[in-house]
Protein backbone atom coordinates (compact mmCIF):
# COMPACT_ATOMS: atom_id res chain seq x y z
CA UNK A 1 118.85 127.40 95.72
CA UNK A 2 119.26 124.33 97.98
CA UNK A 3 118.76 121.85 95.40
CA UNK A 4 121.78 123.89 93.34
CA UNK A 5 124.00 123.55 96.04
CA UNK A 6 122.92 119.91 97.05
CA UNK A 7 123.51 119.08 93.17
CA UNK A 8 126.75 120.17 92.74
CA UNK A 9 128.04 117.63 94.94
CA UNK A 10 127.51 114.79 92.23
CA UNK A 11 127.59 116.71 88.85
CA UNK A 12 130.41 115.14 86.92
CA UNK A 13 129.53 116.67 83.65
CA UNK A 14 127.75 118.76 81.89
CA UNK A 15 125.30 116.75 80.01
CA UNK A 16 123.92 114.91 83.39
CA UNK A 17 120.23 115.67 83.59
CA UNK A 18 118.48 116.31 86.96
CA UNK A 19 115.16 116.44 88.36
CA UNK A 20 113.74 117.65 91.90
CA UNK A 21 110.86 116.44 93.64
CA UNK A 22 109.44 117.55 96.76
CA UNK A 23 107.84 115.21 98.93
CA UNK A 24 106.58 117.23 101.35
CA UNK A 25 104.36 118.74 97.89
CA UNK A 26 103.33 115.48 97.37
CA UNK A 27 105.72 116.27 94.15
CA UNK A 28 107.22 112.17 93.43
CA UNK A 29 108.14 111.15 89.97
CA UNK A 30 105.93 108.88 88.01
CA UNK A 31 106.15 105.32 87.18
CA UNK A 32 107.35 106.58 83.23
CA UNK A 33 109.85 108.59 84.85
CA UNK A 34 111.16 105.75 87.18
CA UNK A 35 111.19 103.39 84.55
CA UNK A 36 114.05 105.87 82.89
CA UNK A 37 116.24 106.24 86.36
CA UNK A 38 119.91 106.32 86.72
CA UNK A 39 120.55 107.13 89.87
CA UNK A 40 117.74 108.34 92.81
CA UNK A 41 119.41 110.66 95.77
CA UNK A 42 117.32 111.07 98.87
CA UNK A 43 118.68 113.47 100.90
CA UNK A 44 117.83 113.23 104.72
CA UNK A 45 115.12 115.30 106.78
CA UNK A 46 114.10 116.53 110.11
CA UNK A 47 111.03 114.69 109.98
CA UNK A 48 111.00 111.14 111.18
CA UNK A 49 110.22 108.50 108.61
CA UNK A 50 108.04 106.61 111.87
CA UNK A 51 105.88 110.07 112.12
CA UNK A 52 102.38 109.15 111.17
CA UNK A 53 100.84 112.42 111.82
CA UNK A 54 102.98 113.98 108.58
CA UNK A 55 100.71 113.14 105.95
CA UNK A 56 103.39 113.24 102.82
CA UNK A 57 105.30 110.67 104.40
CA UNK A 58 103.35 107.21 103.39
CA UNK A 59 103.38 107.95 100.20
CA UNK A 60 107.38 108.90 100.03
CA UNK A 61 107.70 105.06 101.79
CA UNK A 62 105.39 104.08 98.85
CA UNK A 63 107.50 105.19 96.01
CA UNK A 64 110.64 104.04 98.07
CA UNK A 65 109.04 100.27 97.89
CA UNK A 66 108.22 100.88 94.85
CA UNK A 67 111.42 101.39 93.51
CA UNK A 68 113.00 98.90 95.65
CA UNK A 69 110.25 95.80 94.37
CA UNK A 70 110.01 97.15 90.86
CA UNK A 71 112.93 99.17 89.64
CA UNK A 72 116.08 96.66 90.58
């Protein structure tokens, strides 16, 4: 329900094509999937991003160096 909501915010037509992951599931999109990127939206949390005791948390700061090092 949340990600409807959150989504239509930025639809602008119907043939857009979007995809949810959830960190917190360790659910992240592969590298194939990255390589075929339009756009990435990361919405804000409650959780801190400097909270080392939340365990899916490195490897959302992973992906997000990823991206920023490998996907320009």
């Amino acid at each position: 329900m949340y990600e409807m909501l959150f989504m239509g915010n930025f639809i602008q037509d119907g043939n857009e094509k979007w995809a949810f992951y959830k960190a917190y599931d360790y659910d992240l999109p592969s590298e194939k999937v990255l390589a075929n990127l339009k756009g990435l939206v990361l919405p804000g949390s409650k959780y801190s991003v400097y909270d080392e005791s939340i365990e899916w948390i490195k490897p959302l700061k992973e992906l997000v160096q990823n991206i920023y090092n490998n996907y320009k």
